[in-house]
PDB file of N, CA and C in Angstrom:
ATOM      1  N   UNK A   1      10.116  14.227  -2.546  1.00  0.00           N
ATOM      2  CA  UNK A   1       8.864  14.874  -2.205  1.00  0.00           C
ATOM      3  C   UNK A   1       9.155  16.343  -1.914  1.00  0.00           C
ATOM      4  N   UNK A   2       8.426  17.346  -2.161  1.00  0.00           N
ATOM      5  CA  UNK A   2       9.001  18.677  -2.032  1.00  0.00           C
ATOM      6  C   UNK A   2       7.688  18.737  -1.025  1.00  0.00           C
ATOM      7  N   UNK A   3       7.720  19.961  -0.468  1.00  0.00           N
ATOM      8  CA  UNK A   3       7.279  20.891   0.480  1.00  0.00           C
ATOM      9  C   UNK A   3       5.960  20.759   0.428  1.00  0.00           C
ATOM     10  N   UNK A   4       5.351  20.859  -0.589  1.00  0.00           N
ATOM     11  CA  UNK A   4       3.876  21.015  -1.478  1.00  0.00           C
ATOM     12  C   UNK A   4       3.450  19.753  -1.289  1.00  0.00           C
ATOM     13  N   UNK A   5       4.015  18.729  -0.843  1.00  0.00           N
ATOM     14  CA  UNK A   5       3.097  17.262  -0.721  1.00  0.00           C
ATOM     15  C   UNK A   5       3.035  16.786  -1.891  1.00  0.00           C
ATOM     16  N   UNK A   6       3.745  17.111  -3.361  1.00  0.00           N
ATOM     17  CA  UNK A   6       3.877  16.421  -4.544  1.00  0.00           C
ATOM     18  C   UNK A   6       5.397  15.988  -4.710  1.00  0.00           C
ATOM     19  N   UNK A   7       5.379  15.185  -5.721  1.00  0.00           N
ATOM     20  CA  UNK A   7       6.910  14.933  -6.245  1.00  0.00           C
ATOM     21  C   UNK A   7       6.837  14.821  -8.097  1.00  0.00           C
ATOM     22  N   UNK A   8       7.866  15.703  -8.581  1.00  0.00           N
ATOM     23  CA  UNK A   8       7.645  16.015  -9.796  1.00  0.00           C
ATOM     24  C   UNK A   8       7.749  14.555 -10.719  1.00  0.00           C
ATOM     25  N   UNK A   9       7.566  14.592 -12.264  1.00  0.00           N
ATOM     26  CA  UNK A   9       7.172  13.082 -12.928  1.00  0.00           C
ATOM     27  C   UNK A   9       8.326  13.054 -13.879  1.00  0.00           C
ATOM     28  N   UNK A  10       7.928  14.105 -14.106  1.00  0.00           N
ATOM     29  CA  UNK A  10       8.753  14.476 -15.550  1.00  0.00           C
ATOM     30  C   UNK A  10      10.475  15.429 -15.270  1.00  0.00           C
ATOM     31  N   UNK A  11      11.365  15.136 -15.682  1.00  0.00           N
ATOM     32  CA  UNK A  11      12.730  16.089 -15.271  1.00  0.00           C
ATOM     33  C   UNK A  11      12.426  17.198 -16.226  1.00  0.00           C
ATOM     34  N   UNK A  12      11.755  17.162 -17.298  1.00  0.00           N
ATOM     35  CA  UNK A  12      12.006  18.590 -18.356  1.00  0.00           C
ATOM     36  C   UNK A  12      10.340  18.627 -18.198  1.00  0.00           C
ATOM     37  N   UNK A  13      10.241  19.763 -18.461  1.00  0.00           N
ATOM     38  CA  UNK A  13       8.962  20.227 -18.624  1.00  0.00           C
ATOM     39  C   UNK A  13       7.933  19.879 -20.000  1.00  0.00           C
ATOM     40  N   UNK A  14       6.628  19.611 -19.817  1.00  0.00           N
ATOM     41  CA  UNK A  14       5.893  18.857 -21.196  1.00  0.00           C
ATOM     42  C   UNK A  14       5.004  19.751 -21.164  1.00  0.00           C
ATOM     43  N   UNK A  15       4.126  20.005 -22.544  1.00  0.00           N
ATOM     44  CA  UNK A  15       2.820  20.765 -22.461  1.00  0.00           C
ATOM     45  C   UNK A  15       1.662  19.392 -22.179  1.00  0.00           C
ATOM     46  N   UNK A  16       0.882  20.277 -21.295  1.00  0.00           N
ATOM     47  CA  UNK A  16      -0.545  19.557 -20.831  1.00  0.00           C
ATOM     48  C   UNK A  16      -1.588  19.654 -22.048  1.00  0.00           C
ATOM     49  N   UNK A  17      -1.703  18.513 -22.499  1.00  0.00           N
ATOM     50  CA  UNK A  17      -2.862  18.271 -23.726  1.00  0.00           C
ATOM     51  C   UNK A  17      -4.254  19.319 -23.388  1.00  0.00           C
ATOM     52  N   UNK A  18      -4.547  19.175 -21.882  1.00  0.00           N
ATOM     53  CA  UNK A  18      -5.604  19.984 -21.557  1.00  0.00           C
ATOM     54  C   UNK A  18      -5.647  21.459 -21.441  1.00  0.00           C
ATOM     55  N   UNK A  19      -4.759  22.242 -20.997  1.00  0.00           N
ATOM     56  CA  UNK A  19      -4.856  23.493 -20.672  1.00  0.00           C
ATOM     57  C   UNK A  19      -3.597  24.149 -21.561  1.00  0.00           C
ATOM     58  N   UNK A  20      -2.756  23.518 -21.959  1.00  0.00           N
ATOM     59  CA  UNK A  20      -1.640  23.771 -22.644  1.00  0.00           C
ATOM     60  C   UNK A  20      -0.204  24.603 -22.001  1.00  0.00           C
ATOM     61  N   UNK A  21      -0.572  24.839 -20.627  1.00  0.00           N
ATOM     62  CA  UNK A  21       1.065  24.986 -19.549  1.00  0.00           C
ATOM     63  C   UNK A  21       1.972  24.184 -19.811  1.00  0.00           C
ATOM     64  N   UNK A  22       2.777  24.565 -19.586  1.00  0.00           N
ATOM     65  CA  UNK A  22       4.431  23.563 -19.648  1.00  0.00           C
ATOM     66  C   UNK A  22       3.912  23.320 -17.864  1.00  0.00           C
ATOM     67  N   UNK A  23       4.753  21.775 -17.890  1.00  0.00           N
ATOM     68  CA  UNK A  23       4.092  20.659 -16.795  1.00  0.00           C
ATOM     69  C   UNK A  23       5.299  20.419 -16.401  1.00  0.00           C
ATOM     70  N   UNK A  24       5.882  19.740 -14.933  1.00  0.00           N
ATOM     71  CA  UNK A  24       6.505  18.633 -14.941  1.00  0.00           C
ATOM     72  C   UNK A  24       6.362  17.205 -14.606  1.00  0.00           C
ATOM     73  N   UNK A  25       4.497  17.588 -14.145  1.00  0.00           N
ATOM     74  CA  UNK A  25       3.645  16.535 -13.819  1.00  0.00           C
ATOM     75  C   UNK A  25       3.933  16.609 -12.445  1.00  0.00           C
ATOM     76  N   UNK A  26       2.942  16.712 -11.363  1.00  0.00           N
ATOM     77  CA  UNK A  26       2.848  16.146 -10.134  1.00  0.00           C
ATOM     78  C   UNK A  26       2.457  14.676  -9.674  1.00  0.00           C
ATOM     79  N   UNK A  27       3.226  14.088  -8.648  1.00  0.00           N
ATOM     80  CA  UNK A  27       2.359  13.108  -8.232  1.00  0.00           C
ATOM     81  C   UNK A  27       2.223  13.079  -6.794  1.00  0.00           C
ATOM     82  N   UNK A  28       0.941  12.993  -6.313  1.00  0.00           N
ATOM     83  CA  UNK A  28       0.940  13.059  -4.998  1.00  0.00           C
ATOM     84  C   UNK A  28       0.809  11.978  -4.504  1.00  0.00           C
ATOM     85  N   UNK A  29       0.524  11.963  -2.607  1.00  0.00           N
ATOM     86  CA  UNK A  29       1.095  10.443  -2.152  1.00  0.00           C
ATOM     87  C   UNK A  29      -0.082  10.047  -2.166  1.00  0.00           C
ATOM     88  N   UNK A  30      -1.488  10.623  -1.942  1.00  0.00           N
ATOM     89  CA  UNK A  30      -2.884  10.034  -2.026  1.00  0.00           C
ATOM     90  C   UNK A  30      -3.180   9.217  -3.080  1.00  0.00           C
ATOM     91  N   UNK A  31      -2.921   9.678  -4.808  1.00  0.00           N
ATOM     92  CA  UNK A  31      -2.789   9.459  -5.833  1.00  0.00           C
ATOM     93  C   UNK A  31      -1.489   8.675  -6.382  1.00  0.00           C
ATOM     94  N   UNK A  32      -0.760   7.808  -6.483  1.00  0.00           N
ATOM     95  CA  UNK A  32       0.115   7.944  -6.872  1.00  0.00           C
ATOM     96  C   UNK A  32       0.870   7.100  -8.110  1.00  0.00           C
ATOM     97  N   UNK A  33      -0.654   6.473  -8.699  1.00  0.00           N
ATOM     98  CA  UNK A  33      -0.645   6.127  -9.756  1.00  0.00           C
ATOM     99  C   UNK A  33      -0.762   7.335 -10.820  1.00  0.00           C
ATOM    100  N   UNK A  34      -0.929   8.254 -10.034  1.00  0.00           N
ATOM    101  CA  UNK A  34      -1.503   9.286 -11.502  1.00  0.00           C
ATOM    102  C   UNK A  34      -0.434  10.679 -11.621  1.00  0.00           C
ATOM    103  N   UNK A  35      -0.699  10.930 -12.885  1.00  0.00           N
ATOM    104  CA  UNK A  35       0.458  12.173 -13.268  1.00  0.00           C
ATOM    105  C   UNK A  35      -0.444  13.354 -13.149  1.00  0.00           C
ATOM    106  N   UNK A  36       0.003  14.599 -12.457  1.00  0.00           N
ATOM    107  CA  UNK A  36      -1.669  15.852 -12.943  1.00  0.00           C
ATOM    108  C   UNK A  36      -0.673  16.869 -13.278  1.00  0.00           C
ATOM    109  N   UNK A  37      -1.383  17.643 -14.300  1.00  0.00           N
ATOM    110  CA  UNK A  37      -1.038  19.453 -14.216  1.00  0.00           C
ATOM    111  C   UNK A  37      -0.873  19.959 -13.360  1.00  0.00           C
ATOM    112  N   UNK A  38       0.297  20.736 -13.329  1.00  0.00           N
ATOM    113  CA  UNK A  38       0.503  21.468 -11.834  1.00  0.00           C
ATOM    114  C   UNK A  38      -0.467  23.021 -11.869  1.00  0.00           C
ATOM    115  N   UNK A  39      -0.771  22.920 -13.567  1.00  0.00           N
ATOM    116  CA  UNK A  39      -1.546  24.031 -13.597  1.00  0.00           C
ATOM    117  C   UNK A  39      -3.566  23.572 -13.741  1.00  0.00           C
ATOM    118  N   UNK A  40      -3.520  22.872 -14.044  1.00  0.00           N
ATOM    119  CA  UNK A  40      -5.082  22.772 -14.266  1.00  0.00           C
ATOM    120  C   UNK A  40      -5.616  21.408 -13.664  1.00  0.00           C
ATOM    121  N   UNK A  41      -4.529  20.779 -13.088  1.00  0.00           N
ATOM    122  CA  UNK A  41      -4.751  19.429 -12.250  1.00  0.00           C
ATOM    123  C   UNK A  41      -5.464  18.106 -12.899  1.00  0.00           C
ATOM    124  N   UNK A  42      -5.150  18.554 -13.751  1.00  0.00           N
ATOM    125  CA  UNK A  42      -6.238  17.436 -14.756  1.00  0.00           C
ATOM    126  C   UNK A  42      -5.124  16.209 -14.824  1.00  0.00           C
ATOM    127  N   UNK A  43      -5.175  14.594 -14.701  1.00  0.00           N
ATOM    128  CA  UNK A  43      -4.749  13.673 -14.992  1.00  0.00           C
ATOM    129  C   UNK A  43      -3.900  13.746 -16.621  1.00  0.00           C
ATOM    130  N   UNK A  44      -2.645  13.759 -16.603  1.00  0.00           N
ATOM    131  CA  UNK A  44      -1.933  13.819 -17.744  1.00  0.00           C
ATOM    132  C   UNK A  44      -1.336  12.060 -18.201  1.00  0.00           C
ATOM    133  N   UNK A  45      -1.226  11.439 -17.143  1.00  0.00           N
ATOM    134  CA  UNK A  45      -0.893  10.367 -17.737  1.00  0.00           C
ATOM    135  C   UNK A  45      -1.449   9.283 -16.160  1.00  0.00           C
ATOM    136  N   UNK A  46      -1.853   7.733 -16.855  1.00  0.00           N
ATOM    137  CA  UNK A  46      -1.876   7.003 -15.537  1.00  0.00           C
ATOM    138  C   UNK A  46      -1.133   5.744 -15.482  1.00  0.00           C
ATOM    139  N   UNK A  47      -1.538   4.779 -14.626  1.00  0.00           N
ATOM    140  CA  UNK A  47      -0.657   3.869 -14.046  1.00  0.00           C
ATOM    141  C   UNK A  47      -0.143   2.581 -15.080  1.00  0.00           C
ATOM    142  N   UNK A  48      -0.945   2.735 -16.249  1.00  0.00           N
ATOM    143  CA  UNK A  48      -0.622   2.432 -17.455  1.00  0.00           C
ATOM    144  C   UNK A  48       0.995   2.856 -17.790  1.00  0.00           C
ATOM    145  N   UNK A  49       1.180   4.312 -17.632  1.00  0.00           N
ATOM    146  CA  UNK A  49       2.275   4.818 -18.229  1.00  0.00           C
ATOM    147  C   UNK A  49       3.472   5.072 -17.311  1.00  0.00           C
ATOM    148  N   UNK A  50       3.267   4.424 -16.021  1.00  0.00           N
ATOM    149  CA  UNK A  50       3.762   5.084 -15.168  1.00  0.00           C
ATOM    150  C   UNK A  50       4.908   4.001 -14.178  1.00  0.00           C
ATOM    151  N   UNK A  51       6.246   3.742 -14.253  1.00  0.00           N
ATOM    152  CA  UNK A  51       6.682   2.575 -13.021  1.00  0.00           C
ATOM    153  C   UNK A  51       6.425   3.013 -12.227  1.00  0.00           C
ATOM    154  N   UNK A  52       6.579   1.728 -10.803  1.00  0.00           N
ATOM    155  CA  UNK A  52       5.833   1.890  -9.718  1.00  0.00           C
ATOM    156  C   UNK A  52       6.883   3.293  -8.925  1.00  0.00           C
ATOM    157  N   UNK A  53       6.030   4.076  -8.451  1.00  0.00           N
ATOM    158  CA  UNK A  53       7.651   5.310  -7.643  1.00  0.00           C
ATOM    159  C   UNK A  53       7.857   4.604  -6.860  1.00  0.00           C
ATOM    160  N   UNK A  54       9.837   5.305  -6.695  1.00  0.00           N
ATOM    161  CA  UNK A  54      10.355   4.487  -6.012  1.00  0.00           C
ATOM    162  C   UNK A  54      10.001   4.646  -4.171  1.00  0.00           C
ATOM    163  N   UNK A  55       8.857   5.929  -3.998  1.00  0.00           N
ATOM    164  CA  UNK A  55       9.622   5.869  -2.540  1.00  0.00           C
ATOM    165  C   UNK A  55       8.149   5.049  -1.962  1.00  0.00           C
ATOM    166  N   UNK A  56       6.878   3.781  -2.962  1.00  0.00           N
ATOM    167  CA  UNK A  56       6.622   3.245  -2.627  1.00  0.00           C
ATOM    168  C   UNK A  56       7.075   1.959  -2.401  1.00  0.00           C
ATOM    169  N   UNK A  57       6.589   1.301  -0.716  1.00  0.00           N
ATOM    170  CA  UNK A  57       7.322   0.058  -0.293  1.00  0.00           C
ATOM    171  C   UNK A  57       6.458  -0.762  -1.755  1.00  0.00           C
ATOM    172  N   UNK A  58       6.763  -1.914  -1.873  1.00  0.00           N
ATOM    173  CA  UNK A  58       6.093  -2.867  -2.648  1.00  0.00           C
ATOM    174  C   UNK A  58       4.626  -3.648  -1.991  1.00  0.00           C
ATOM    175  N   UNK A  59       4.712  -3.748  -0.772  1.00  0.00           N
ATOM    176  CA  UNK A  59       3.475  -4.556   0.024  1.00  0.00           C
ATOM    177  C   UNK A  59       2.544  -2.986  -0.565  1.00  0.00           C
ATOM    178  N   UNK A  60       2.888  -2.053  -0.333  1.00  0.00           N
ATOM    179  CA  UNK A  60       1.756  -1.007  -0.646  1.00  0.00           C
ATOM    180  C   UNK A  60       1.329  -1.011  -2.056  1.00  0.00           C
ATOM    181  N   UNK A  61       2.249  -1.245  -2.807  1.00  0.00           N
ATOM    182  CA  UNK A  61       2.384  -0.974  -4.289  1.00  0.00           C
ATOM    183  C   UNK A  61       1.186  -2.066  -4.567  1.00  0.00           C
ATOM    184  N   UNK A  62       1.303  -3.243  -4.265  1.00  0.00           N
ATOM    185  CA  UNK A  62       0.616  -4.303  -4.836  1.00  0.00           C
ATOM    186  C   UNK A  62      -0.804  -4.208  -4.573  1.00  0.00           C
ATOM    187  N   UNK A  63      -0.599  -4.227  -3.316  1.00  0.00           N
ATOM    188  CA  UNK A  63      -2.324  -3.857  -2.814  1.00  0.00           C
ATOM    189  C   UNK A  63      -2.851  -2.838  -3.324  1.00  0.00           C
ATOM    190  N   UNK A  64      -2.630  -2.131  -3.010  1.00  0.00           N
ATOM    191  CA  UNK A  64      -3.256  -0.437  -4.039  1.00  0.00           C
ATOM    192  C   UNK A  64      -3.489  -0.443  -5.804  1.00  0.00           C
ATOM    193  N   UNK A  65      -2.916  -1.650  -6.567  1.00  0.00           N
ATOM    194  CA  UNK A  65      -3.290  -2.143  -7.828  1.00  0.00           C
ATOM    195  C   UNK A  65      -3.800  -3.049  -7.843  1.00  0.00           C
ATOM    196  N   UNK A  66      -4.861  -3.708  -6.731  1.00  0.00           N
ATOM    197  CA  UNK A  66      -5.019  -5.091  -6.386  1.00  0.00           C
ATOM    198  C   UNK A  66      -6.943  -5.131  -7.001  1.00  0.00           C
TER     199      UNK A  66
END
């Protein structure tokens, strides 16, 4: 988790289909099924595409996809 209350998705940087910035995807802890632009915040990928992160416990994980 860095400073900013996100934790990055991606290790190399991707272009955002929407705004077209190089990304590394944020995920925050409110959200954390979802990937966003760090530049235009728009949802880049979701929980479809995504394993569960690791620094959720599992009792949270389950319920929150429940």
């Amino acid at each position: 988790m860095t400073d900013q209350g996100w934790k990055p998705h991606y290790s190399s940087y991707v272009e955002c289909d929407f705004c077209g910035q190089l990304t590394k995807g944020r995920i925050y802890p409110d959200a954390p099924t979802k990937v966003r632009c760090g530049a235009c915040n728009r949802t880049i990928a979701s929980a479809i595409t995504l394993p569960k992160p690791p620094w959720i416990e599992d009792t949270e994980w389950s319920s929150s996809n429940d």
